[in-house]
N, C-alpha and C. Protein backbone atom coordinates (compact mmCIF):
# COMPACT_ATOMS: atom_id res chain seq x y z
N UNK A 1 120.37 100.27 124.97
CA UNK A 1 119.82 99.13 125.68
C UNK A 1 118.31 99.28 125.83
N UNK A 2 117.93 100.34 126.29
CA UNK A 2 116.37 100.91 126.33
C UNK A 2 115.67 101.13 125.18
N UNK A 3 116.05 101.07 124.02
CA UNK A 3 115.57 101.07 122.62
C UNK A 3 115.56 99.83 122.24
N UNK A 4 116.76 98.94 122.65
CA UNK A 4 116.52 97.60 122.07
C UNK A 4 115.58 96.39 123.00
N UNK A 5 115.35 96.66 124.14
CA UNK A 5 113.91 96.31 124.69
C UNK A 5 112.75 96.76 124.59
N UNK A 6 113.03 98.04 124.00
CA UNK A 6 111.51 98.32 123.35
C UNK A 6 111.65 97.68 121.93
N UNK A 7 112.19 97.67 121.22
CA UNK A 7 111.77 97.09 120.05
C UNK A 7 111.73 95.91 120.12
N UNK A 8 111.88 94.87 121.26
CA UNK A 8 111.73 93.53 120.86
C UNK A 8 110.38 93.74 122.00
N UNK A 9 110.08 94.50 122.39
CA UNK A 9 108.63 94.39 123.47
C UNK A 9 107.60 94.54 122.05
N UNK A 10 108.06 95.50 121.30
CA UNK A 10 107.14 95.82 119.85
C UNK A 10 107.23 94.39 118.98
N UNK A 11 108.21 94.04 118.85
CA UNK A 11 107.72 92.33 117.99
C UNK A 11 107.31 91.25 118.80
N UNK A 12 107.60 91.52 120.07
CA UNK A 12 106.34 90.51 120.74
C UNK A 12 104.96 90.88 120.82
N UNK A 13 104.12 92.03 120.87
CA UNK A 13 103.37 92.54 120.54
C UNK A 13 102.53 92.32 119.31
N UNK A 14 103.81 92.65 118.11
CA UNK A 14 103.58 92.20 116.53
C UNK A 14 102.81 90.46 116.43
N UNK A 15 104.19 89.69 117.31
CA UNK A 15 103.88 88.57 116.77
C UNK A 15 101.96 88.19 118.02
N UNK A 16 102.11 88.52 119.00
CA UNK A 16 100.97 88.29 119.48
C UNK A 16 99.20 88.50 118.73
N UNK A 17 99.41 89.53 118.44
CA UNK A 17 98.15 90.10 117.61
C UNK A 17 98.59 89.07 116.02
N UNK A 18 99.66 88.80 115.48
CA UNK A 18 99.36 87.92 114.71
C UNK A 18 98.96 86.32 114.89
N UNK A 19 99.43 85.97 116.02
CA UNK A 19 99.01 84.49 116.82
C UNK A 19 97.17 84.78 116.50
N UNK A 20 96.50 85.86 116.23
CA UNK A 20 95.29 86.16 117.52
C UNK A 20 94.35 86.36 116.13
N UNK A 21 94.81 86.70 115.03
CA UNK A 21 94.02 87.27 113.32
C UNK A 21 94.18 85.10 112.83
N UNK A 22 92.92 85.25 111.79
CA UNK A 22 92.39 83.80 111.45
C UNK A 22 93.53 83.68 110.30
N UNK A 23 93.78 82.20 110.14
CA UNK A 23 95.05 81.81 109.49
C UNK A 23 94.87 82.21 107.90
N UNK A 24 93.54 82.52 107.70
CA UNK A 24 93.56 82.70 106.20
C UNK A 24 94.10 83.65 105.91
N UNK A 25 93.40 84.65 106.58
CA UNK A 25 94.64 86.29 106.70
C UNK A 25 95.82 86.31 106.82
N UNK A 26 96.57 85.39 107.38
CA UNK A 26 97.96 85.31 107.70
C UNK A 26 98.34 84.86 106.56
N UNK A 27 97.96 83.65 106.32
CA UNK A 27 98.45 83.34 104.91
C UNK A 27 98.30 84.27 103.46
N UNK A 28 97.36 84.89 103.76
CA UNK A 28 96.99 85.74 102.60
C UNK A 28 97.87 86.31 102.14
N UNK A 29 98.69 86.90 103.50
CA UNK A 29 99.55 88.43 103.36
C UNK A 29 100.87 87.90 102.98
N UNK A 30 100.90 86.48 102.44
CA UNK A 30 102.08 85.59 101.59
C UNK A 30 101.99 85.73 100.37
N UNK A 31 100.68 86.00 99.82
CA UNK A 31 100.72 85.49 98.55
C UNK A 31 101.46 85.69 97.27
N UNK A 32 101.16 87.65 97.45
CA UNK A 32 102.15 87.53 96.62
C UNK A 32 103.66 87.61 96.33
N UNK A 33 104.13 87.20 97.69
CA UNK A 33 105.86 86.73 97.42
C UNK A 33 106.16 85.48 97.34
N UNK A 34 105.02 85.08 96.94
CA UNK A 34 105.42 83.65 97.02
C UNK A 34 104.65 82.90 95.29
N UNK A 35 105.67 82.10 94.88
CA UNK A 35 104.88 81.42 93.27
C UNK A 35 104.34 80.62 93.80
N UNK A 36 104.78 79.49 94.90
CA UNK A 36 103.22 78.37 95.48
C UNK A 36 101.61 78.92 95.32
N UNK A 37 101.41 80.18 95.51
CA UNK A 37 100.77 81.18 95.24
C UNK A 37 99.87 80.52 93.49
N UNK A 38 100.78 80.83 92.92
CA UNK A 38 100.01 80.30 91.74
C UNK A 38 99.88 78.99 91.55
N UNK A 39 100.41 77.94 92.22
CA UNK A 39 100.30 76.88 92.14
C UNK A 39 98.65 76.40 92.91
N UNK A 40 98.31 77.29 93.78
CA UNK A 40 96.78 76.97 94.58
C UNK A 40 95.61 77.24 94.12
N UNK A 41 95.64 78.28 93.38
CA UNK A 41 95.06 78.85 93.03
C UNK A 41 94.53 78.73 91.43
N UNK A 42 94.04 77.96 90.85
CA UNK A 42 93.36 77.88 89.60
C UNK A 42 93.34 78.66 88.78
N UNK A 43 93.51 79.01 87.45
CA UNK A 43 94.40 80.28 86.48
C UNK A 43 93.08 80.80 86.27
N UNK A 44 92.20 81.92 85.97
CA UNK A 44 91.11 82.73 85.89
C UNK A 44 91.15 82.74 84.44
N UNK A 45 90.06 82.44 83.80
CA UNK A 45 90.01 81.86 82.10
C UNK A 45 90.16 83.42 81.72
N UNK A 46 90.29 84.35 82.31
CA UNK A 46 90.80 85.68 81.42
C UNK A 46 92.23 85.50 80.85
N UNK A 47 92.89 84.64 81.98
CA UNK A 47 94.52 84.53 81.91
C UNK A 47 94.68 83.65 81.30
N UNK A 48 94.09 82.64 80.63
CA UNK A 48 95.13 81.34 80.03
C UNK A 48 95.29 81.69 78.65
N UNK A 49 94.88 82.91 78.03
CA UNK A 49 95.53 83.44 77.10
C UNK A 49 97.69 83.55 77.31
N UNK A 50 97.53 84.22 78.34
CA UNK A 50 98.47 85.03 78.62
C UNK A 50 99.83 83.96 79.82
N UNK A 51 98.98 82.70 79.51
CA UNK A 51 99.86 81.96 80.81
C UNK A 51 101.62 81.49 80.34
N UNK A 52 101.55 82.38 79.13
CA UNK A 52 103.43 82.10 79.24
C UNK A 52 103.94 82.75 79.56
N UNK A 53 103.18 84.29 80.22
CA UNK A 53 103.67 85.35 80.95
C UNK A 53 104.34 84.32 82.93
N UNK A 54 103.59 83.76 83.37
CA UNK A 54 104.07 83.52 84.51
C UNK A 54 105.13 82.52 84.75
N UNK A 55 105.43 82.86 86.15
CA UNK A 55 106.95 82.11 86.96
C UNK A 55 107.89 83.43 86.78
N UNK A 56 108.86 83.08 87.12
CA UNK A 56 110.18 83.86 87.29
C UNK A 56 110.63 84.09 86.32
N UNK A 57 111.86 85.18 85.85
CA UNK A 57 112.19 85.21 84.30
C UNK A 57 113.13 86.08 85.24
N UNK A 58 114.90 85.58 84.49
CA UNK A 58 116.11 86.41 84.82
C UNK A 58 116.81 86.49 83.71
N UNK A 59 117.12 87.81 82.94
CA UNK A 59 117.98 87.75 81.99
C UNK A 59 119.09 89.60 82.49
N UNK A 60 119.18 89.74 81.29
CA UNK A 60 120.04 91.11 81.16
C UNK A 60 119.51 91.52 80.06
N UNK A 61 119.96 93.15 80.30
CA UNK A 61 119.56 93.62 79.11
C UNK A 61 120.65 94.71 78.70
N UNK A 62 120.33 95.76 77.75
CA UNK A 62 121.22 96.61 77.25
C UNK A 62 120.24 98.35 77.24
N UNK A 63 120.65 99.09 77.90
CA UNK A 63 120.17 100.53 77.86
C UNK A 63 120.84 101.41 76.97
N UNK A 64 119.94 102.29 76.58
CA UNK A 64 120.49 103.30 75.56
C UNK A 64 119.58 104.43 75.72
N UNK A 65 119.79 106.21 75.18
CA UNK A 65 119.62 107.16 75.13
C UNK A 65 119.65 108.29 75.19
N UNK A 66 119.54 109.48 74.16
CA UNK A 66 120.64 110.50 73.49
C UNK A 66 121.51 111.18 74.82
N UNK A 67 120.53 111.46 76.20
CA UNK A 67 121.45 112.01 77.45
C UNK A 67 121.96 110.98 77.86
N UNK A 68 122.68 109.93 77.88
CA UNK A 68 123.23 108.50 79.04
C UNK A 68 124.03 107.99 78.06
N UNK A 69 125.39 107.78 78.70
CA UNK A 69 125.85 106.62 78.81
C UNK A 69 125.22 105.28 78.31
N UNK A 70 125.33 103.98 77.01
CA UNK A 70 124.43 103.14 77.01
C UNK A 70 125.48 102.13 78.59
N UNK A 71 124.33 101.49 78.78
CA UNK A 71 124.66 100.49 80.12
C UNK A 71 124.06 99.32 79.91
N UNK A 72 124.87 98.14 80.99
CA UNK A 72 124.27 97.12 80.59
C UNK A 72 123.54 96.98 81.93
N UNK A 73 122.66 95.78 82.19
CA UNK A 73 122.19 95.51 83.53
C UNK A 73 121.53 94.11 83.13
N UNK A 74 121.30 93.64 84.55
CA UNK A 74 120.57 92.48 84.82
C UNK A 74 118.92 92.66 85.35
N UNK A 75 117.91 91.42 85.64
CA UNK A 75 116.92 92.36 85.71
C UNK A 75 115.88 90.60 86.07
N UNK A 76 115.39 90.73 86.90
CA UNK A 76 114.50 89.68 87.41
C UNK A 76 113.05 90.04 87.18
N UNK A 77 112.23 89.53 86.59
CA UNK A 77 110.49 90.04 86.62
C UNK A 77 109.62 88.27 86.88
N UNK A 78 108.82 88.99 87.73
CA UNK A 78 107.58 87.62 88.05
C UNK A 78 106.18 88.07 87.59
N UNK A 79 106.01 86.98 87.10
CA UNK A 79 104.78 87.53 86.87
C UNK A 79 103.50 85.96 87.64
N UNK A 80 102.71 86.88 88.55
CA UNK A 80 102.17 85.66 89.45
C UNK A 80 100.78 85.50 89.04
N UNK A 81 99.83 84.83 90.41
CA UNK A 81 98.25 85.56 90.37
C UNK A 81 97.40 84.40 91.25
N UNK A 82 96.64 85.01 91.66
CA UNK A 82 96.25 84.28 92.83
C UNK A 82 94.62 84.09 92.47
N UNK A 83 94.48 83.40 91.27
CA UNK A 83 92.72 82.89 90.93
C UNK A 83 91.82 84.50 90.29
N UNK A 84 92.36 85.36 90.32
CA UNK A 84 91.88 86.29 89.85
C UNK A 84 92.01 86.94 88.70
N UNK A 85 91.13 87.63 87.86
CA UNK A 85 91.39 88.12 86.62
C UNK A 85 92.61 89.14 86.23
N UNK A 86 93.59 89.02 86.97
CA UNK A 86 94.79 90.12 86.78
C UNK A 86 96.24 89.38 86.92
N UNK A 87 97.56 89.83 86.57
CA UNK A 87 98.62 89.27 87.53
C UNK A 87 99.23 89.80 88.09
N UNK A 88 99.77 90.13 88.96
CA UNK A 88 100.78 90.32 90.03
C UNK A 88 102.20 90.89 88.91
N UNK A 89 102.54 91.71 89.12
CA UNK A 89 103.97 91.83 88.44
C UNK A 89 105.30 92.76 88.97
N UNK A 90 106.34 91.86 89.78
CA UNK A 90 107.29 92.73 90.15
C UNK A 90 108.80 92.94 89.15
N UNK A 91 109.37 93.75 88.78
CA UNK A 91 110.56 94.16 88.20
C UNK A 91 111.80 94.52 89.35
N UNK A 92 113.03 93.88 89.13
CA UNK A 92 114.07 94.53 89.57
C UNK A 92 114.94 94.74 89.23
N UNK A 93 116.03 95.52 88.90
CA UNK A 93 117.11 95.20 88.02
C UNK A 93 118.79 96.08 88.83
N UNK A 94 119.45 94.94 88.42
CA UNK A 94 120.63 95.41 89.16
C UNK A 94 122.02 95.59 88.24
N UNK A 95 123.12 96.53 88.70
CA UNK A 95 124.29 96.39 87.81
C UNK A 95 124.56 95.21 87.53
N UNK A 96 125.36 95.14 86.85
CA UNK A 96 125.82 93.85 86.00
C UNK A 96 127.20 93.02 86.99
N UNK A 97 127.71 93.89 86.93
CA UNK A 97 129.45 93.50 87.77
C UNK A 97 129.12 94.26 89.10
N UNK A 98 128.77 95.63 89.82
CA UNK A 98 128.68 95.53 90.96
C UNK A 98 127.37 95.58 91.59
N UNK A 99 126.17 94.45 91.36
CA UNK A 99 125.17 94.12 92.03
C UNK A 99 124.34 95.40 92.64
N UNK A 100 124.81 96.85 92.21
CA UNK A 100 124.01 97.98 92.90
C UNK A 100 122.91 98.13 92.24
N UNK A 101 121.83 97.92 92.96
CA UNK A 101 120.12 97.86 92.52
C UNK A 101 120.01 99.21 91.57
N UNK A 102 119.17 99.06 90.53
CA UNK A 102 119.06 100.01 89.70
C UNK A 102 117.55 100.80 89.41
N UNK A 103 116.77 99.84 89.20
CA UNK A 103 115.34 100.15 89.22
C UNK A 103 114.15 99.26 89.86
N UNK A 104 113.21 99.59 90.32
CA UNK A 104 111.97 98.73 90.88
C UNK A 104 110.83 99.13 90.56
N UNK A 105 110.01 98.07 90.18
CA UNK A 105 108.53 98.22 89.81
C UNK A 105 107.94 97.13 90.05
N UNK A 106 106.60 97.60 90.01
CA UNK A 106 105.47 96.75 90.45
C UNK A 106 104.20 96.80 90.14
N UNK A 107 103.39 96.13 90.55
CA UNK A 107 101.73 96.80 89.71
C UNK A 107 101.28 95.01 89.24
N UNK A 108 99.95 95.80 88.60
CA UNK A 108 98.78 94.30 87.88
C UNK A 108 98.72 94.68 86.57
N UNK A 109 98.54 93.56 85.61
CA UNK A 109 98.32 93.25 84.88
C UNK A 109 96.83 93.03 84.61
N UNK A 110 96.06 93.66 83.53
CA UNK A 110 94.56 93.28 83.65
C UNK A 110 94.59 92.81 81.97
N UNK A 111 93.62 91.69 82.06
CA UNK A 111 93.14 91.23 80.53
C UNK A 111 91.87 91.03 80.26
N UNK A 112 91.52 91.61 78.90
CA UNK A 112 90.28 91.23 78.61
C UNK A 112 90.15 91.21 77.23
N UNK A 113 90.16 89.62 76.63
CA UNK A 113 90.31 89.04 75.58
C UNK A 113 91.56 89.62 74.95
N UNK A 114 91.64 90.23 74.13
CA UNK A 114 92.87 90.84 73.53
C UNK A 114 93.41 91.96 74.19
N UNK A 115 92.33 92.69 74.61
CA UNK A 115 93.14 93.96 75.40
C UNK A 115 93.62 93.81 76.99
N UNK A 116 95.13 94.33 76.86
CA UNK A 116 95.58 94.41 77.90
C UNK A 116 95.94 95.80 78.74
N UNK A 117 95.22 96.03 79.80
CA UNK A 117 95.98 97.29 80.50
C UNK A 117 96.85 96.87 81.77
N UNK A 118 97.70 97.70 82.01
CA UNK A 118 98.42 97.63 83.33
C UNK A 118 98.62 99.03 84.39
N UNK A 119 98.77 98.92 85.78
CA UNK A 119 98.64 99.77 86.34
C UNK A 119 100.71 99.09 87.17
N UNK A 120 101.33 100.04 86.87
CA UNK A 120 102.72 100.33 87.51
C UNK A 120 103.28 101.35 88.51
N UNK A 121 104.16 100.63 89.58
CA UNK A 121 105.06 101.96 90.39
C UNK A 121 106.44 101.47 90.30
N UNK A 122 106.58 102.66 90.02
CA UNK A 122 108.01 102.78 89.49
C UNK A 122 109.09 103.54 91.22
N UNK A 123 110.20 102.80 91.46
CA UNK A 123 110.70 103.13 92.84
C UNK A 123 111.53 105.04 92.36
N UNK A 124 111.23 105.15 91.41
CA UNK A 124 111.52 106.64 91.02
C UNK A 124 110.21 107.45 91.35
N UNK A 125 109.41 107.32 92.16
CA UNK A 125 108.04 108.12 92.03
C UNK A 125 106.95 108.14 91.02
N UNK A 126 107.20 107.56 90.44
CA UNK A 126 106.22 107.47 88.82
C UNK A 126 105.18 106.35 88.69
N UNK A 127 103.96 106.63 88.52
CA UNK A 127 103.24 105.62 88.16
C UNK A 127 102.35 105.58 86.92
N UNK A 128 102.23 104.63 86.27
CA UNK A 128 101.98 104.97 84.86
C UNK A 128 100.63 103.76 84.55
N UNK A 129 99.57 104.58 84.21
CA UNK A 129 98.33 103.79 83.52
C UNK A 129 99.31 103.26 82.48
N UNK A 130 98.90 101.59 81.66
CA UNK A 130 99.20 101.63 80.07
C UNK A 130 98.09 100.53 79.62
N UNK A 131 97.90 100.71 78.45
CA UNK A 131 96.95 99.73 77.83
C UNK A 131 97.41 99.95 76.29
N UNK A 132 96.87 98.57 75.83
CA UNK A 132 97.56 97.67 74.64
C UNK A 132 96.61 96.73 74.49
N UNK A 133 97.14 95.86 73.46
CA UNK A 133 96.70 94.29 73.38
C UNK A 133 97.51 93.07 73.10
N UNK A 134 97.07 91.73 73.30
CA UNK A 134 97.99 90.77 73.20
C UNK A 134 97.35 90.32 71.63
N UNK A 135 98.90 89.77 70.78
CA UNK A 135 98.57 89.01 69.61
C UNK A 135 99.64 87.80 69.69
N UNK A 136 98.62 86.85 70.44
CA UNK A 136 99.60 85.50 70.24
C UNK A 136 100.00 85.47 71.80
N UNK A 137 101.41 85.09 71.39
CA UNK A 137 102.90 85.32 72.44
C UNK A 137 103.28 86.44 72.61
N UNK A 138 102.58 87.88 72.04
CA UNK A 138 103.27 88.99 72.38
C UNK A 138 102.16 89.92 72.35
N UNK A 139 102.48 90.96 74.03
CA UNK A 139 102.05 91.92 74.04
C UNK A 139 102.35 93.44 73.92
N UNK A 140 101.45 94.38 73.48
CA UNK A 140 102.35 95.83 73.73
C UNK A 140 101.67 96.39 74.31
N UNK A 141 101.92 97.43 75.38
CA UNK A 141 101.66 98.55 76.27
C UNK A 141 101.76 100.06 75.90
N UNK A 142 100.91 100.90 75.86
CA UNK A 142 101.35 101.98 75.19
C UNK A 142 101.02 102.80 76.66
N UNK A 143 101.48 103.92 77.10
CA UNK A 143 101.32 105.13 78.43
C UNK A 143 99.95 105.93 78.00
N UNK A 144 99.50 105.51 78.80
CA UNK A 144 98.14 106.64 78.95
C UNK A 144 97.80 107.74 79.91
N UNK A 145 98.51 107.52 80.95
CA UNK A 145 98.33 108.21 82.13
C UNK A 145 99.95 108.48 82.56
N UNK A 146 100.99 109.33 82.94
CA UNK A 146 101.70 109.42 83.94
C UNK A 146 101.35 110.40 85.08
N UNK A 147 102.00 109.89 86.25
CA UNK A 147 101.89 110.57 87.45
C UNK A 147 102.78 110.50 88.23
N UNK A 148 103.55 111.74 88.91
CA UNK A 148 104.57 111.66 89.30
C UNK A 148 105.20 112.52 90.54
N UNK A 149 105.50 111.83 91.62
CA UNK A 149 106.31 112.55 92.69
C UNK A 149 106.27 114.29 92.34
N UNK A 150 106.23 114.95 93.38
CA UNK A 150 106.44 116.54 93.64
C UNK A 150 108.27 116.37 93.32
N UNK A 151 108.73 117.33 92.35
CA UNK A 151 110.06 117.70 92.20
C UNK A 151 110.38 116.50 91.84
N UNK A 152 109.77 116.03 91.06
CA UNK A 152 110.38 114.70 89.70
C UNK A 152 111.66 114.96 89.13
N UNK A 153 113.25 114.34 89.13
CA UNK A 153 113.71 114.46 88.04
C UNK A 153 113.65 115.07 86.64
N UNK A 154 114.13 116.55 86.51
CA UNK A 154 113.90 116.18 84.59
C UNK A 154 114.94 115.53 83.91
N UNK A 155 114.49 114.97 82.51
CA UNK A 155 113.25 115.73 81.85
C UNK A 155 112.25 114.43 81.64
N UNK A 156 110.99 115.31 82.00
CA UNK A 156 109.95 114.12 82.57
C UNK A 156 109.50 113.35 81.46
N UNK A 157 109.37 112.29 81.65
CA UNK A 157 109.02 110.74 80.61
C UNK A 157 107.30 111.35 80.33
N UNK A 158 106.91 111.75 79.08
CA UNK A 158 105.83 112.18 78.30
C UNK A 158 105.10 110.62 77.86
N UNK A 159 105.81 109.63 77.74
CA UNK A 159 105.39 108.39 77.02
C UNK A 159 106.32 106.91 77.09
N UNK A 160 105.63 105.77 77.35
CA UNK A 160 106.52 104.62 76.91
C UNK A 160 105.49 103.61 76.42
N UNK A 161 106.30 102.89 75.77
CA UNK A 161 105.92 101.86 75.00
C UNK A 161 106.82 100.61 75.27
N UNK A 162 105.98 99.66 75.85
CA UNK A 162 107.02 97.73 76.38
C UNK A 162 106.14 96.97 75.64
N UNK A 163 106.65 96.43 74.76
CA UNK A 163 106.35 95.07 74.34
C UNK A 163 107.46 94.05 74.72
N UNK A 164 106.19 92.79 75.36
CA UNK A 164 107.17 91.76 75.99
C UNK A 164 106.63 90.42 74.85
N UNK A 165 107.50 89.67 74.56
CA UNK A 165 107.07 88.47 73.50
C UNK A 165 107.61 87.18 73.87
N UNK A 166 107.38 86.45 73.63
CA UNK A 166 107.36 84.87 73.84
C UNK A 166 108.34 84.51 72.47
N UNK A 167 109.74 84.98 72.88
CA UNK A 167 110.41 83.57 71.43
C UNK A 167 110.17 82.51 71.39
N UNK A 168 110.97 81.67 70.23
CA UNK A 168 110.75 80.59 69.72
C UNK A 168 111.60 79.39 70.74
N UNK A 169 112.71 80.17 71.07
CA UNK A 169 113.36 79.20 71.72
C UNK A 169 112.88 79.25 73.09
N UNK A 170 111.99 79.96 73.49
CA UNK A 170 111.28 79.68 74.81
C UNK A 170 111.62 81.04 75.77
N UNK A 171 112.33 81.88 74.96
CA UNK A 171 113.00 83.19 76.23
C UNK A 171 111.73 84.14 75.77
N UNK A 172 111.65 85.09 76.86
CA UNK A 172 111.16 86.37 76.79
C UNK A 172 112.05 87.70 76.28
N UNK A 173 111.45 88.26 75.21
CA UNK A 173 111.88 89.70 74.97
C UNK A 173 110.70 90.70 75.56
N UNK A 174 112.06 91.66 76.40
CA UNK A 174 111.36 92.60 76.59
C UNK A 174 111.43 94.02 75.91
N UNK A 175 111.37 94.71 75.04
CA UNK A 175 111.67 96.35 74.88
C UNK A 175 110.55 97.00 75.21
N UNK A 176 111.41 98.30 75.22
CA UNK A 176 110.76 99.30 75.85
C UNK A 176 111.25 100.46 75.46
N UNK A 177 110.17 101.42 74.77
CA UNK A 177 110.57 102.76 74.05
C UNK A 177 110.03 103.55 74.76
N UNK A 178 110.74 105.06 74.70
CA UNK A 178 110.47 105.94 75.50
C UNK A 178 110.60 107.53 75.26
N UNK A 179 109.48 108.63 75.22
CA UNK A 179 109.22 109.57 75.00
C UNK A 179 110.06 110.68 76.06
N UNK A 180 110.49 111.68 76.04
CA UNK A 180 110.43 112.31 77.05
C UNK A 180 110.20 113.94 76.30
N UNK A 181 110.25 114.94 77.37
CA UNK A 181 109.74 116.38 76.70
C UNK A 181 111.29 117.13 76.23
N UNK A 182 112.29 115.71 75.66
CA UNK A 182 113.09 116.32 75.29
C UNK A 182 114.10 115.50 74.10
N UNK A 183 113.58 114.21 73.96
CA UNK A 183 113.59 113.57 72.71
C UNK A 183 112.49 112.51 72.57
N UNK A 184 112.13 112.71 70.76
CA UNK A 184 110.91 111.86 70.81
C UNK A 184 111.53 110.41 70.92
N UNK A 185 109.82 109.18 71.03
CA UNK A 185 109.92 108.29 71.15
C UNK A 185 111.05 107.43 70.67
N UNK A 186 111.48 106.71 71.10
CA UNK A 186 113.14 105.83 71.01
C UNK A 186 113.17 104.61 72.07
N UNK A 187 113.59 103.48 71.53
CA UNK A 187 114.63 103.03 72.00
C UNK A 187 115.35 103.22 73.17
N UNK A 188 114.93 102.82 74.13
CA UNK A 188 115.69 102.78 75.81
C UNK A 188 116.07 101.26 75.90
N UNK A 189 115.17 100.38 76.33
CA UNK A 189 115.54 98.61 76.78
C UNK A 189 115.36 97.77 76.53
N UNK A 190 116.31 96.83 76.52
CA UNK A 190 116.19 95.52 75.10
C UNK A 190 116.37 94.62 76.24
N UNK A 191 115.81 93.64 76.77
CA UNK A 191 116.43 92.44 77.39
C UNK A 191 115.99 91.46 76.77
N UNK A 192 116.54 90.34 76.99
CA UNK A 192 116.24 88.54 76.91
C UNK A 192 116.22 87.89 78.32
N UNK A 193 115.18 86.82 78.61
CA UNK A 193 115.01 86.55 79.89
C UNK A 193 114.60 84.89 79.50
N UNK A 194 115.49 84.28 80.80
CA UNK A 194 115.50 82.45 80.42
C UNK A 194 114.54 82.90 81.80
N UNK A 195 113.52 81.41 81.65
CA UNK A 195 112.43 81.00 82.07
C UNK A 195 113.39 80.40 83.67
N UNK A 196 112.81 80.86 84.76
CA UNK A 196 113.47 80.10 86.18
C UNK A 196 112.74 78.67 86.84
C-alpha cells in the first residue's frame, strides 16, 4: 500500500514537471515513435535518394547457419526522419506461431550521395559501425566496427553484410550475411517485407 502511494506521488511529480517544460520539448520526445513525424517534417535532399526506404514494412523471413537450427520468423522495420540528414531505424522480430520476441535493433541511417553508413544496437549487446553505398533501389552495408557487451555470447560475429532492395513488385528484400570467428561469411537472413 506504501509503495503504491509512492509511486503514484512519483507520476504526479512526473506529470507536473512535464505540465511545466515548453510544448516543443514535449512533443519532441514523440517523434520518433511516431510516422506523423515524417509527415511534418520536409524530407532533407540527402534523403530523397533513399525515400523508398520509409514507413513501416512487415514481412517474415527465413534463418539459417552451420551451428542452428534454420528458423522461420516475422519481423517489423521503420524506417522514419524528422527533416534531418539521417533516418531513424527500428527492427523487431518475433516467432512465427508463438509471438516470443526474438531480436531488437535500432540506430540511424546516414547518406551522402551514394555512400551510406549506419550506426546500430543490437538488444544482444552489440553495436556495429557499417558503411556501403546505395545503387538505385538497393543498398549494401558492410561491418566496420563491432563492439560488444563484457561476456558476449560465443562465437563472436567478426563481420556482416545487409543489403536491403526495393523489388519490382513494390516489397522490400532484406539479406544479411554473416562472419563469425568460427565460420566464414554466409548466409544468415532472407526476408520479404509488404509496404504498411
Amino acid at each position: 500500500m506504501l509503495l503504491h502511494a509512492l509511486l503514484q506521488l512519483r507520476l504526479a511529480n512526473i506529470t507536473v514537471l512535464c505540465a511545466k517544460l515548453p510544448r516543443k520539448f514535449i512533443s519532441g520526445t514523440q517523434l520518433f515513435s511516431s510516422m506523423s513525424a515524417t509527415e511534418k517534417y520536409p524530407l532533407h535532399e540527402a534523403l530523397q535518394g533513399v525515400s523508398w526506404l520509409l514507413g513501416t514494412w512487415i514481412g517474415q523471413g527465413d534463418g539459417k547457419y552451420p551451428n542452428i537450427k534454420p528458423f522461420g520468423y516475422k519481423e517489423e522495420i521503420t524506417f522514419s526522419h524528422i527533416g534531418q540528414p539521417n533516418l531513424q531505424y527500428q527492427s523487431s522480430s518475433w516467432h512465427p506461431t508463438t509471438n516470443t520476441p526474438l531480436h531488437f535493433e535500432s540506430g540511424f541511417w546516414f547518406f551522402n550521395q551514394n555512400c551510406v553508413s549506419a550506426s546500430i544496437a543490437h538488444n544482444l549487446g552489440i553495436c556495429d559501425i557499417m558503411e556501403g553505398e546505395v545503387n538505385g533501389k538497393e543498398l549494401t552495408v558492410t561491418t566496420k566496427d563491432i563492439t560488444r557487451k563484457l561476456n558476449s555470447k560465443p562465437p563472436k560475429v567478426l563481420k556482416v553484410r545487409k543489403t536491403i532492395k526495393l523489388l519490382d513488385n513494390g516489397d522490400l528484400e532484406c539479406v544479411m550475411f554473416m562472419e563469425t570467428e568460427e565460420h566464414p561469411l554466409q548466409e544468415h537472413l532472407r526476408s520479404i517485407f509488404k509496404k504498411q
